[in-house]
Protein backbone atom coordinates (compact mmCIF):
# COMPACT_ATOMS: atom_id res chain seq x y z
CA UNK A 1 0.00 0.00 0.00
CA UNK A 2 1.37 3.31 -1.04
CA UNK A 3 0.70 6.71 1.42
CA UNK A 4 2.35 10.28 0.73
CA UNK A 5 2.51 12.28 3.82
CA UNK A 6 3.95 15.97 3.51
CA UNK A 7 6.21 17.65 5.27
CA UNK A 8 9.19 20.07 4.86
CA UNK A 9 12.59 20.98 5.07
CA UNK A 10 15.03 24.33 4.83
CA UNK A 11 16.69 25.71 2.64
CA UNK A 12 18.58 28.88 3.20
CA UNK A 13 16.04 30.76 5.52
CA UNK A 14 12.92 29.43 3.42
CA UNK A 15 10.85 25.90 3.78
CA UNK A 16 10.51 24.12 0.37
CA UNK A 17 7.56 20.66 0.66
CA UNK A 18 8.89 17.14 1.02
CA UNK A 19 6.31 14.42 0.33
CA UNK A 20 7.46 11.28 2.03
CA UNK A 21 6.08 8.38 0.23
CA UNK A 22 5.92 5.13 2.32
CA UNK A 23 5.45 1.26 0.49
CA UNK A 24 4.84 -1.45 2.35
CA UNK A 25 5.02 -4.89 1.31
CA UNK A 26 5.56 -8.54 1.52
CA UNK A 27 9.06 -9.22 2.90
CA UNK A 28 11.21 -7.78 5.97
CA UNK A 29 13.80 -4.88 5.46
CA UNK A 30 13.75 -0.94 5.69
CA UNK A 31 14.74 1.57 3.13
CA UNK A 32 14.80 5.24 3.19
CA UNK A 33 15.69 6.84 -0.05
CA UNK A 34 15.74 10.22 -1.55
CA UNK A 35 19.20 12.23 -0.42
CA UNK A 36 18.91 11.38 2.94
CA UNK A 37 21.79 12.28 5.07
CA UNK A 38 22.99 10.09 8.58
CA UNK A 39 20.37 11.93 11.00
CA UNK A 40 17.52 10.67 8.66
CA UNK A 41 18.37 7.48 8.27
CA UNK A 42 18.92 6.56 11.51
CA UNK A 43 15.35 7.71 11.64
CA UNK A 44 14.23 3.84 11.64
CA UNK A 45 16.36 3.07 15.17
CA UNK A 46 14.00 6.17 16.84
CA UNK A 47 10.62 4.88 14.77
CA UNK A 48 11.00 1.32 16.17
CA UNK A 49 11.52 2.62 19.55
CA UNK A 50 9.04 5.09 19.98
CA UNK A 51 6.27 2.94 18.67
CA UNK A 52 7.57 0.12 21.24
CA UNK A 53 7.52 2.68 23.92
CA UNK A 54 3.91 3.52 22.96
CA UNK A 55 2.21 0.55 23.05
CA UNK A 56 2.29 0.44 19.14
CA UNK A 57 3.55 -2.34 17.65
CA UNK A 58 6.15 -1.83 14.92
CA UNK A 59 4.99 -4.15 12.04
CA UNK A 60 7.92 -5.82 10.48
CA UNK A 61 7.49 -5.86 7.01
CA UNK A 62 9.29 -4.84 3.96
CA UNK A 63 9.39 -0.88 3.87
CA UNK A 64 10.71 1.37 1.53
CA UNK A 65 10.23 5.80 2.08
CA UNK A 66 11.50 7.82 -0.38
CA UNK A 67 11.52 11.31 0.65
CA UNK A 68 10.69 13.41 -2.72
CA UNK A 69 12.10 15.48 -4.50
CA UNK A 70 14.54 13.06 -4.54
CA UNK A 71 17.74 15.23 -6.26
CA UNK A 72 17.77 17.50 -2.77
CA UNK A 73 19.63 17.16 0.09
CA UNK A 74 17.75 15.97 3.15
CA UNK A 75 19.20 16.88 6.68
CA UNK A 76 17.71 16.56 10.03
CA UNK A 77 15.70 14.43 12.65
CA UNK A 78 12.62 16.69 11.63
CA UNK A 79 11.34 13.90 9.36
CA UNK A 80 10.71 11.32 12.15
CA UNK A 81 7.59 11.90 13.45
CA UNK A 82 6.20 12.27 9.17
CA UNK A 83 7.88 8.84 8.65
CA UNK A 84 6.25 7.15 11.42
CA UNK A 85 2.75 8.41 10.65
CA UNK A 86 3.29 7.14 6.92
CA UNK A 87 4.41 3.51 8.01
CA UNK A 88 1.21 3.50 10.35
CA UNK A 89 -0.95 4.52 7.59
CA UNK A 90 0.26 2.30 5.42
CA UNK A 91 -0.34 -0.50 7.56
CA UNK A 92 -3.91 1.37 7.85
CA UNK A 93 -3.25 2.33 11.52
CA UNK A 94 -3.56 6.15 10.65
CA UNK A 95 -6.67 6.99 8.74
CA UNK A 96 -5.01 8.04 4.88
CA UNK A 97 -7.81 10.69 3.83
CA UNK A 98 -6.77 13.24 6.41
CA UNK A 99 -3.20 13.17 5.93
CA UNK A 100 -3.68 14.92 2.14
CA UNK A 101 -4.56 18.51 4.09
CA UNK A 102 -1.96 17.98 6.98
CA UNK A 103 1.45 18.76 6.77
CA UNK A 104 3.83 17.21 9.60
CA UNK A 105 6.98 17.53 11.22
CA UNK A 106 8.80 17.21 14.35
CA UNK A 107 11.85 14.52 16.17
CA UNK A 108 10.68 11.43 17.52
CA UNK A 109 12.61 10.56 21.15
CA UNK A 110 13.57 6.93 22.07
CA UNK A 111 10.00 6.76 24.25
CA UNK A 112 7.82 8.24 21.65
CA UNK A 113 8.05 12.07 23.02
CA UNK A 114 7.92 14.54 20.05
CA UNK A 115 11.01 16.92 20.49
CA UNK A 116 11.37 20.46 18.86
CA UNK A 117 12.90 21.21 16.04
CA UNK A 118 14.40 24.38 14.19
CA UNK A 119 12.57 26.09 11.05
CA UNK A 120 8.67 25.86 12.34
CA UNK A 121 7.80 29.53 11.47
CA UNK A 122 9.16 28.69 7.23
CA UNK A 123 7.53 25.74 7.75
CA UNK A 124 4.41 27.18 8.65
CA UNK A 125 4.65 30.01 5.94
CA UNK A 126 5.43 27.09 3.06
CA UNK A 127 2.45 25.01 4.28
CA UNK A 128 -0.32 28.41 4.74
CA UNK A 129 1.03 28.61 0.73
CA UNK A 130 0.86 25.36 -0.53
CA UNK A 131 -3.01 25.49 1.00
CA UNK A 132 -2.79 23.01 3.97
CA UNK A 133 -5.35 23.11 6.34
CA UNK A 134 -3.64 21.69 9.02
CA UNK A 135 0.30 21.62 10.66
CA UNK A 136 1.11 19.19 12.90
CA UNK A 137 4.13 20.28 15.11
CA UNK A 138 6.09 19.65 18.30
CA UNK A 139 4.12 21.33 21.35
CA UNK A 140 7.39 22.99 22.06
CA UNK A 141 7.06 25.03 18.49
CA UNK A 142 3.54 25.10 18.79
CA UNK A 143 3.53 29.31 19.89
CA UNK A 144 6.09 29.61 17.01
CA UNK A 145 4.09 27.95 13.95
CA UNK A 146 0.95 29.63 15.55
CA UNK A 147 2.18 33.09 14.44
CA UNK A 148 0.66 32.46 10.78
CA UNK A 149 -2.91 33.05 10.47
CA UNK A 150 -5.19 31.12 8.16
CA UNK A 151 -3.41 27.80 9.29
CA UNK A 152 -4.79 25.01 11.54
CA UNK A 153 -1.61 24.88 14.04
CA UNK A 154 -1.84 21.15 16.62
CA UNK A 155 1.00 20.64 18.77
CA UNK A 156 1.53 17.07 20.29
CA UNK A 157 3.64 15.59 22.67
CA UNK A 158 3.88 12.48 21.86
CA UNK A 159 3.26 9.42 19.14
CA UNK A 160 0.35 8.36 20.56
CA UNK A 161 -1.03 11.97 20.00
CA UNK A 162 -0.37 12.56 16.66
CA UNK A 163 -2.04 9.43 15.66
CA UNK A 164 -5.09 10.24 17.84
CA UNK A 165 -5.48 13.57 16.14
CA UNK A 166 -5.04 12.72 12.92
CA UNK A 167 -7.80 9.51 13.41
CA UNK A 168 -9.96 11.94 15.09
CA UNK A 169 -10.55 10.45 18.35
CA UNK A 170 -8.65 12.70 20.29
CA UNK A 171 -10.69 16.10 21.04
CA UNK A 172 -8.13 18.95 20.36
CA UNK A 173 -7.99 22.32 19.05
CA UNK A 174 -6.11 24.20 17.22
CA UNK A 175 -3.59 26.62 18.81
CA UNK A 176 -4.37 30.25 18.24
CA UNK A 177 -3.19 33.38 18.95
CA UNK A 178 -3.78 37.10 18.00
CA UNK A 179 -0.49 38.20 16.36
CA UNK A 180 -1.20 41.88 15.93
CA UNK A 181 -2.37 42.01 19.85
CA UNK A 182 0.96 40.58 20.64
CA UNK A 183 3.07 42.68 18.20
CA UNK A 184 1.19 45.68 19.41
CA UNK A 185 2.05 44.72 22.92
CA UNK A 186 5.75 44.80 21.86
CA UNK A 187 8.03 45.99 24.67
CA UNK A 188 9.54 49.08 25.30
CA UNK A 189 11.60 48.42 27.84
CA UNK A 190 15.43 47.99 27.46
CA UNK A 191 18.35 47.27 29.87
CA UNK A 192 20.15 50.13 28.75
CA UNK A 193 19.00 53.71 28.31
CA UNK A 194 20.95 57.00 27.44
CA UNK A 195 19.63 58.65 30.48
CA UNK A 196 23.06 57.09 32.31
CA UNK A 197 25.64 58.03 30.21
CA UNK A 198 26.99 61.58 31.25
CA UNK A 199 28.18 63.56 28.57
CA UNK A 200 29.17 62.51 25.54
CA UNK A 201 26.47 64.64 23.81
CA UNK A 202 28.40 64.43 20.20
CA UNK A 203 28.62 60.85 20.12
CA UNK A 204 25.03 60.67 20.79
CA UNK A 205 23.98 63.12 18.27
CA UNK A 206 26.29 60.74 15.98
CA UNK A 207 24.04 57.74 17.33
CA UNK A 208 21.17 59.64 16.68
CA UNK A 209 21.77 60.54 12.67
CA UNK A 210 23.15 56.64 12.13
CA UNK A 211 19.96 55.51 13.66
CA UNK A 212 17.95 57.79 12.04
CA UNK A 213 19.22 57.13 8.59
CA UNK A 214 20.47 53.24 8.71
CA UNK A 215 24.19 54.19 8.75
CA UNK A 216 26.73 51.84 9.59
CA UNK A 217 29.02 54.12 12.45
CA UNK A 218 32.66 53.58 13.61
CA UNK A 219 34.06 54.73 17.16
CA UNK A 220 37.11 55.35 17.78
CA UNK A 221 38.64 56.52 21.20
CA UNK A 222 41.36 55.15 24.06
CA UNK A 223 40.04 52.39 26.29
CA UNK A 224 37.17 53.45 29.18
CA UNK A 225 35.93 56.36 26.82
CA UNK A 226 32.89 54.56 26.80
CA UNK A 227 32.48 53.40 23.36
CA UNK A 228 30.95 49.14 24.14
CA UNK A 229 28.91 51.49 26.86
CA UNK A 230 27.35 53.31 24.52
CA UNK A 231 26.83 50.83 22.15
CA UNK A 232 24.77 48.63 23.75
CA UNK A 233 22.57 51.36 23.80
CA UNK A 234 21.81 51.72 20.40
CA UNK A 235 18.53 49.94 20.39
CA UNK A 236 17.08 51.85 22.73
CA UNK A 237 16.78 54.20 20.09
CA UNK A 238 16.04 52.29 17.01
CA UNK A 239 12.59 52.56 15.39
CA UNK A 240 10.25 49.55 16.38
CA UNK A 241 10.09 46.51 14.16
CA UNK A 242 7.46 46.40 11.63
CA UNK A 243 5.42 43.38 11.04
CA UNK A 244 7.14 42.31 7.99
CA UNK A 245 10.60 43.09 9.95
CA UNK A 246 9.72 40.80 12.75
CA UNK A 247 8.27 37.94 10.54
CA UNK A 248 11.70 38.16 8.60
CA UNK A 249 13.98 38.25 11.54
CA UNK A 250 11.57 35.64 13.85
CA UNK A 251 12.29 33.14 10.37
CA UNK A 252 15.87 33.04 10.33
CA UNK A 253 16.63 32.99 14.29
CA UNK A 254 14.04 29.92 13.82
CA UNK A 255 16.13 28.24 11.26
CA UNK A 256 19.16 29.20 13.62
CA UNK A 257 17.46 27.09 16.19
CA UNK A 258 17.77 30.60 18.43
CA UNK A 259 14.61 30.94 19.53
CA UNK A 260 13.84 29.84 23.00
CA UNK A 261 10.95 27.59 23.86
CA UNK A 262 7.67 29.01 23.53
CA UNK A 263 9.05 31.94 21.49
CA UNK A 264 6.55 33.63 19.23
CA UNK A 265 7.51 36.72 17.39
CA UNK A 266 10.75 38.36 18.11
CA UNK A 267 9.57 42.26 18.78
CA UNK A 268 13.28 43.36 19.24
CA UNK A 269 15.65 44.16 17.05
CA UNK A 270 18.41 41.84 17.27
CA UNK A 271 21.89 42.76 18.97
CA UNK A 272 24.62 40.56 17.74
CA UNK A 273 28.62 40.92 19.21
CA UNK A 274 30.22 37.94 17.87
CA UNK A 275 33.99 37.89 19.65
CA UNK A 276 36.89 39.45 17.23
CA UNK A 277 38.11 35.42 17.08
CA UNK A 278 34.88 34.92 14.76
CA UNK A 279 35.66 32.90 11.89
CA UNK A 280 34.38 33.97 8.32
CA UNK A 281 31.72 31.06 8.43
CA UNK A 282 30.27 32.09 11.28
CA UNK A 283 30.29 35.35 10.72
CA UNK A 284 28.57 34.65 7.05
CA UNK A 285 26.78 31.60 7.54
CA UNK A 286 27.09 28.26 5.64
CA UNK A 287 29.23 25.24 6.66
CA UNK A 288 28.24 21.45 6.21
CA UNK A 289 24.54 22.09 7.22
CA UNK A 290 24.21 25.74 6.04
CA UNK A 291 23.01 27.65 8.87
CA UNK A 292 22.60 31.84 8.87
CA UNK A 293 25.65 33.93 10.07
CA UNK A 294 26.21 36.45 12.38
CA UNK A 295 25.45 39.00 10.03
CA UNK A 296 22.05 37.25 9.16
CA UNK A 297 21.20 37.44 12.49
CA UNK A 298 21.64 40.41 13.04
CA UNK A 299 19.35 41.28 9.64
CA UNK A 300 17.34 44.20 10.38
CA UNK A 301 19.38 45.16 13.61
CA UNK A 302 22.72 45.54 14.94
CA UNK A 303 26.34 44.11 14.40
CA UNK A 304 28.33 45.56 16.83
CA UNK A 305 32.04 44.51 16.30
CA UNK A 306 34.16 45.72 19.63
CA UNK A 307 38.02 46.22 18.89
CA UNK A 308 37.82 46.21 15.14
CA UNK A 309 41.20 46.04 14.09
CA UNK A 310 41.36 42.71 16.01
CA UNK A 311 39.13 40.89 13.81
CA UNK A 312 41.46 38.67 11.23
CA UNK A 313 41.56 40.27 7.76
CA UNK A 314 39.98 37.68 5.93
CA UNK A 315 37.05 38.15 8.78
CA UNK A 316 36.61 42.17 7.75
CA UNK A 317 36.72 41.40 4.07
CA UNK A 318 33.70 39.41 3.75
CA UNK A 319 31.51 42.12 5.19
CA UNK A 320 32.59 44.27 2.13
CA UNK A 321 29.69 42.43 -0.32
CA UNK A 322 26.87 41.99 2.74
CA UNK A 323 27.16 45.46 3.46
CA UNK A 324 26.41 46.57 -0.07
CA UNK A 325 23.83 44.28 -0.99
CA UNK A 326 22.28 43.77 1.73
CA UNK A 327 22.26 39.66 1.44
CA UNK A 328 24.77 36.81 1.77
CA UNK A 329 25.02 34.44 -1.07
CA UNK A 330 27.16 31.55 0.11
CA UNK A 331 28.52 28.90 -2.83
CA UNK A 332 29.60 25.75 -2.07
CA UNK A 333 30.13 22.68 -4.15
CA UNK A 334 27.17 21.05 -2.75
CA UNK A 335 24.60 23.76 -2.40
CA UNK A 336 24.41 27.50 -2.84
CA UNK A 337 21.99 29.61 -0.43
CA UNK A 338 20.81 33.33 -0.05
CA UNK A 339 21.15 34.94 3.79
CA UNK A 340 19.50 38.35 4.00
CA UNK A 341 21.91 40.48 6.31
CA UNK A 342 20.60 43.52 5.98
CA UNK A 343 21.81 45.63 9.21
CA UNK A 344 23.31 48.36 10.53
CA UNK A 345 27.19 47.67 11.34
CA UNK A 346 28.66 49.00 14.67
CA UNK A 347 31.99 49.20 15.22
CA UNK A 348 34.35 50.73 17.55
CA UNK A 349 38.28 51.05 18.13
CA UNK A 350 41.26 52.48 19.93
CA UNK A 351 42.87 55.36 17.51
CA UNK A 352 46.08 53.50 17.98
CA UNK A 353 47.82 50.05 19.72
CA UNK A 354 48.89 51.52 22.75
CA UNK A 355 45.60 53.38 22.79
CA UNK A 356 46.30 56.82 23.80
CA UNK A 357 46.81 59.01 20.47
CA UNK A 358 45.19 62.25 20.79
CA UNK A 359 44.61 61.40 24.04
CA UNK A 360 44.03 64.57 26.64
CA UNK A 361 45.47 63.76 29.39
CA UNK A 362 48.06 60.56 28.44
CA UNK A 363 50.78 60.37 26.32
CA UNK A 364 50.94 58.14 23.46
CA UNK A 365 54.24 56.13 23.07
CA UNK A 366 53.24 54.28 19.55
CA UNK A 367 55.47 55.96 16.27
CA UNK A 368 53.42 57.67 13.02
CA UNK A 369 54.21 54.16 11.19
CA UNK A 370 52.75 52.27 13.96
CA UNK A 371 49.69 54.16 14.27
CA UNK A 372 49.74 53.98 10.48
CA UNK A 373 50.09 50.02 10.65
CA UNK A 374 47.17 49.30 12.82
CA UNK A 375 44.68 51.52 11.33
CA UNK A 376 45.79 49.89 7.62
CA UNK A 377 44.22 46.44 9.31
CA UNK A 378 41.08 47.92 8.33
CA UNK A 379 41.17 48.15 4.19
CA UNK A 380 39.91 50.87 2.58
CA UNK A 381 36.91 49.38 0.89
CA UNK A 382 35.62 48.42 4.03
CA UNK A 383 35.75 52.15 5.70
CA UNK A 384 34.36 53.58 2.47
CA UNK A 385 31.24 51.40 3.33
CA UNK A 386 31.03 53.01 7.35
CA UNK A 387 29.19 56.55 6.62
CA UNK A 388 29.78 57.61 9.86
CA UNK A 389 33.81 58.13 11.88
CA UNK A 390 33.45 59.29 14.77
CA UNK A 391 36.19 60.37 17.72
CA UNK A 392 35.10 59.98 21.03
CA UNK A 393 37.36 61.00 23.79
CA UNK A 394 36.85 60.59 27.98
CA UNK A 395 34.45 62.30 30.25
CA UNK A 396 35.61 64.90 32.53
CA UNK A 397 34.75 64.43 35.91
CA UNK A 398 32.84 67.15 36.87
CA UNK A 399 30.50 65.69 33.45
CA UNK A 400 30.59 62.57 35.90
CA UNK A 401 29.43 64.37 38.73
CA UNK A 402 26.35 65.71 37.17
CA UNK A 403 23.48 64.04 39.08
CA UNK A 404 20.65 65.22 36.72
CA UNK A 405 20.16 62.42 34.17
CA UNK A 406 20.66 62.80 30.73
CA UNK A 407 18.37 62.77 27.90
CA UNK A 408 16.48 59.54 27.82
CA UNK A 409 16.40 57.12 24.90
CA UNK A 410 12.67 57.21 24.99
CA UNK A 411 13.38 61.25 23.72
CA UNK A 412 16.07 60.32 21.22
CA UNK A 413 13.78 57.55 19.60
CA UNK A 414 10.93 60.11 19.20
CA UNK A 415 12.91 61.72 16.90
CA UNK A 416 14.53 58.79 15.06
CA UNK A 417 11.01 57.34 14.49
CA UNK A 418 10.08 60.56 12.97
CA UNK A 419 12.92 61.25 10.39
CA UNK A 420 12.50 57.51 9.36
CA UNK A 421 8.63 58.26 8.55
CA UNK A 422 10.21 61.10 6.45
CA UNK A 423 11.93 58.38 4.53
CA UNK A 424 9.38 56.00 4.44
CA UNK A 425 7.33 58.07 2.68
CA UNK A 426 10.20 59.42 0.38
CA UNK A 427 10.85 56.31 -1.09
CA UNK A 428 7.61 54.20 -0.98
CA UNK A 429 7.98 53.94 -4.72
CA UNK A 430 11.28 52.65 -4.89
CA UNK A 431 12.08 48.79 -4.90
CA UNK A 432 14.42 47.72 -1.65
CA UNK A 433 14.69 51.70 -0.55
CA UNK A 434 13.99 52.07 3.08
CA UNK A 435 16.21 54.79 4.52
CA UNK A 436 18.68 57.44 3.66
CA UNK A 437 21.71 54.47 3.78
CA UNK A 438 20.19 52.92 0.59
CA UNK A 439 20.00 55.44 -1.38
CA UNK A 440 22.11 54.90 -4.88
CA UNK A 441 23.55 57.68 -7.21
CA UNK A 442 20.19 58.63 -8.74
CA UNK A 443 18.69 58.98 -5.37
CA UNK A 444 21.34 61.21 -4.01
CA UNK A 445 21.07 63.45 -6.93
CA UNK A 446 17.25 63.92 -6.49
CA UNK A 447 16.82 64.20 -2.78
CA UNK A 448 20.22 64.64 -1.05
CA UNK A 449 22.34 67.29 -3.32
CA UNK A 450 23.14 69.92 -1.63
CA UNK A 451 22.50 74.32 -2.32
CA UNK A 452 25.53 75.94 -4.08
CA UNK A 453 26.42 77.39 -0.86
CA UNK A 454 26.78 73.60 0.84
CA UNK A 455 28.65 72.56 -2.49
CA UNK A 456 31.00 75.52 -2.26
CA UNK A 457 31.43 74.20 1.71
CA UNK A 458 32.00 70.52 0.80
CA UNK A 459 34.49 71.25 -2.04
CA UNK A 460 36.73 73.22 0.28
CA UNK A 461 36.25 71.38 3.05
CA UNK A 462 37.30 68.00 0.99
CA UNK A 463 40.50 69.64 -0.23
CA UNK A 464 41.50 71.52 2.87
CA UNK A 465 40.96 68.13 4.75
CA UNK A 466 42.61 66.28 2.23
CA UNK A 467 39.46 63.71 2.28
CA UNK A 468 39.13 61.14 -0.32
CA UNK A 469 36.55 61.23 -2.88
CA UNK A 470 34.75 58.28 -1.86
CA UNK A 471 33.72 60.18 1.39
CA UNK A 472 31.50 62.59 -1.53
CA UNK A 473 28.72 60.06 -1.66
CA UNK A 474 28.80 59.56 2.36
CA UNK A 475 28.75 63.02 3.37
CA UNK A 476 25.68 63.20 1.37
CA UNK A 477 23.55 60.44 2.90
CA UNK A 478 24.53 61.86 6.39
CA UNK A 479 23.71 65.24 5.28
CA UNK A 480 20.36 63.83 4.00
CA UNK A 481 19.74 62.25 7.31
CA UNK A 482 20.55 65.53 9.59
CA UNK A 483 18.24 67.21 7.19
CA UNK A 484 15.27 64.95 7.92
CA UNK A 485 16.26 65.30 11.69
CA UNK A 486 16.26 69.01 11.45
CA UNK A 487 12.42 68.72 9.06
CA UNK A 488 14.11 70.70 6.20
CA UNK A 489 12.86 69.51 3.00
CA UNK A 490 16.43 70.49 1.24
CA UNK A 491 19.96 69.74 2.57
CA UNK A 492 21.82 73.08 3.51
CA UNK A 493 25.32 74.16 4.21
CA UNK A 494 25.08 73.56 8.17
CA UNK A 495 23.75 70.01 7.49
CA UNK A 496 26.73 69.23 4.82
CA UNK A 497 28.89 70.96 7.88
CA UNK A 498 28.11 68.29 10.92
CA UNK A 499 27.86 65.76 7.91
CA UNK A 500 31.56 66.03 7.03
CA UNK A 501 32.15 66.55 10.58
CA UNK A 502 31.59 62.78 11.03
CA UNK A 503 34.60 62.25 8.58
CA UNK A 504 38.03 61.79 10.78
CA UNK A 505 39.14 59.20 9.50
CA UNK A 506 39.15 60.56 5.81
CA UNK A 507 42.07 63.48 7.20
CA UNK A 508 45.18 62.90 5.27
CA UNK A 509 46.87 64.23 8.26
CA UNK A 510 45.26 61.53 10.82
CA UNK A 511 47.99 59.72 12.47
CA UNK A 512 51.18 61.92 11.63
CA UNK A 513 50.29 64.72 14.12
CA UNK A 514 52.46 64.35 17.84
């Protein structure tokens, strides 16, 4: 007797259907075919088990499952749980008819328990498209998978369970929850607020633009300036996750397997600070099992990378393409997958190795070619792609001794949430265009060129500075930004001013001066 029952498996951050066809006949033996890799295989040790654990008796008889399409790569204990219910139905245990508007998935332990597994939420999202009625899933993914409306969600917790429901003689309902309630619900609250950091009012106007306009920001100071302090800040200020933001970032921290149990939509935005002894794969993502990156999950948040210069050179290089684009493509021999990574890149550094150049109080003892040296480890592709430099030097103490809080993050984000309506609405007809940081060539010559007055600035400011040209296009975004801060429909001469403020690392002179 033949039986398909469907299920599903990853691929890059997305679900694609697997159909998992099960023949049984006359004979004894057990087959599974169709790419499947160890895990799945030793499927059959778990099946046996379970069912003997579950008062269901295993019928010995010839078996072969082929797991279709058959030319893909199957990975995973997630098919365990679909294989067992299409032996049982094919030895008319399960009822067949219902199994055609179900789709299944979930690990099977040794005593029949049905164990989580990573990837619900694409799961979910492949099986609402395909037009299944019904998804059977662990109970530990069951808040997860319930986050897509117009789908039946059923979590079990055990064999026993899942055959009961799909018979229909056990009475359960589907799990439901109101996503938009939730989402709405989102909290405000962070660790971290800018109401405790005295001083410092430059570096958080800096904060302020790159949040404001998407910009990728690097700090650079000697060591207790403050600059991890103040970064772990930042999202305190960011705008709120849209829907469509959280249903993107929820998916691939689900494929990730980072999602803790009973997890439904991430209403955050991510924080990631992988250590600078990150390799390139797990900063980009991929290995033997693809899974996302850092930089992937950080997609539509933060990367904050603390001592920059640290980070091996092959490490910094591969941010180069993610940063443009936006997305990860990672080729391998075997497979080749798509990450989005689109975030904001935070990054922060002492101005030289002994740490103390420009320093106001203590002396630096590092030579013009070592301060040279260690601010080469960072190429200049990669600090064309950072629109924001900024120096940040210690407190003073009486700054310190202010007891009158600072502004509060709450105050900051008010504004940031404003200028990024600004730009919302700016560029609501143009594809992948979300904020200032995107814009290309054509977009900077419509909406971000400056008067003849801030042209006149920029050009003498670029020459007297000795600044490279690539900082043109840079100085513009920022000014763009500062302009949407300050409501002014066109970008003036005191916006190109604090844009090209945020420059020092473009100074032909930076480094030589002691």
């Amino acid at each position: 007797m033949l039986t398909k029952v469907y299920s599903a498996a990853i691929e890059g951050v997305d679900a694609f259907p697997v159909t998992i066809e099960t023949v049984v006949e006359r004979g004894v033996g057990f087959t599974i075919v169709g790419m499947a890799d160890t895990a799945v295989k030793e499927s059959y040790q778990r099946i046996v088990a379970a069912m003997n654990q579950s008062g269901i008796k295993f019928p010995h008889r010839k078996t072969v499952i082929n797991l279709a399409p058959a030319d893909v790569k199957k990975e995973g204990a997630s098919f365990d749980l679909p294989m067992a219910v299409g032996v049982l139905a094919s030895n008319d245990l399960v009822k067949s008819g219902p199994l055609q508007e179900c789709m299944i998935t979930g690990e099977l332990s040794l005593d029949g328990s049905v164990l989580p597994v990573k990837g619900v939420l694409p799961i979910a999202i492949k099986a609402r498209e395909m037009g299944f009625k019904r998804l059977i899933v662990p109970m530990a993914n069951v808040t997860e998978a319930a986050v897509v409306n117009r789908l039946d969600v059923f979590g079990v917790e055990n064999l026993p369970q899942a055959v009961d429901l799909i018979n229909g003689t056990a009475d359960m309902k589907p799990f439901v929850i109101d996503t938009r309630e939730l989402f709405a619900k989102q909290s405000g609250s962070f660790d971290f607020d800018f109401s405790e950091v005295k001083g410092q009012e430059a570096v958080k106007r800096a904060f302020e633009v790159a949040c404001a306009g998407g910009h990728n920001i690097l700090l650079v100071g000697a060591p207790g300036s403050g600059k991890s302090m103040m970064a772990k800040r930042l999202p305190s200020i960011l705008p709120p996750l849209t829907m469509q933001e959280a249903l993107e970032t929820t998916k691939i921290h689900s494929v990730a397997g980072k999602l803790t149990r009973g997890s439904m939509l991430m209403t955050q935005r991510p924080f990631r600070t992988p250590h600078h002894t990150v390799s390139p794969v797990a900063l980009v993502g991929g290995g033997s099992s693809p899974r996302p990156g850092e930089i992937s999950l950080a997609h539509n948040g933060i990367l904050f990378l603390d001592e920059f210069p640290e980070f091996s050179r092959p490490v910094l290089e591969v941010l180069r393409q993610p940063l443009e684009d936006r997305a990860i493509t990672v080729a391998r021999a075997k497979y080749t997958v798509t990450y989005p990574a689109s975030f904001m890149l935070v990054a922060s550094m002492n101005p030289c190795p002994c740490g103390y150049y420009g320093h106001p109080a203590k002396l630096c003892t590092c030579t013009p070619g070592q301060v040279s040296r260690y601010m080469s480890r960072i190429s200049a592709p990669l600090l064309d792609r950072i629109d924001l430099q900024v120096e940040i030097q210690p407190v003073a103490f009486d700054e310190m001794a202010v007891a009158t809080p600072s502004e509060s993050s709450m105050s900051i984000r008010d504004r940031v949430v404003a200028a990024r309506a600004v730009q919302q609405a700016r560029y609501r007809n143009e594809e992948g265009i979300y904020c200032n940081a995107q814009m290309n060539s054509r977009l900077l010559h419509k909406y971000a060129w400056p008067d003849d007055k801030g042209l006149a600035k920029l050009k003498e400011r670029m020459e007297k500075l000795g600044m490279s040209a690539r900082a043109f296009d840079r100085i513009l975004r920022v000014a763009r930004t500062i302009a949407d801060l300050d409501c002014c429909e066109k970008v003036e001469s005191r916006h190109i001013s604090e844009a090209i403020g945020y420059r020092s690392l473009d100074r032909a002179s930076y480094g030589t001066s002691f």
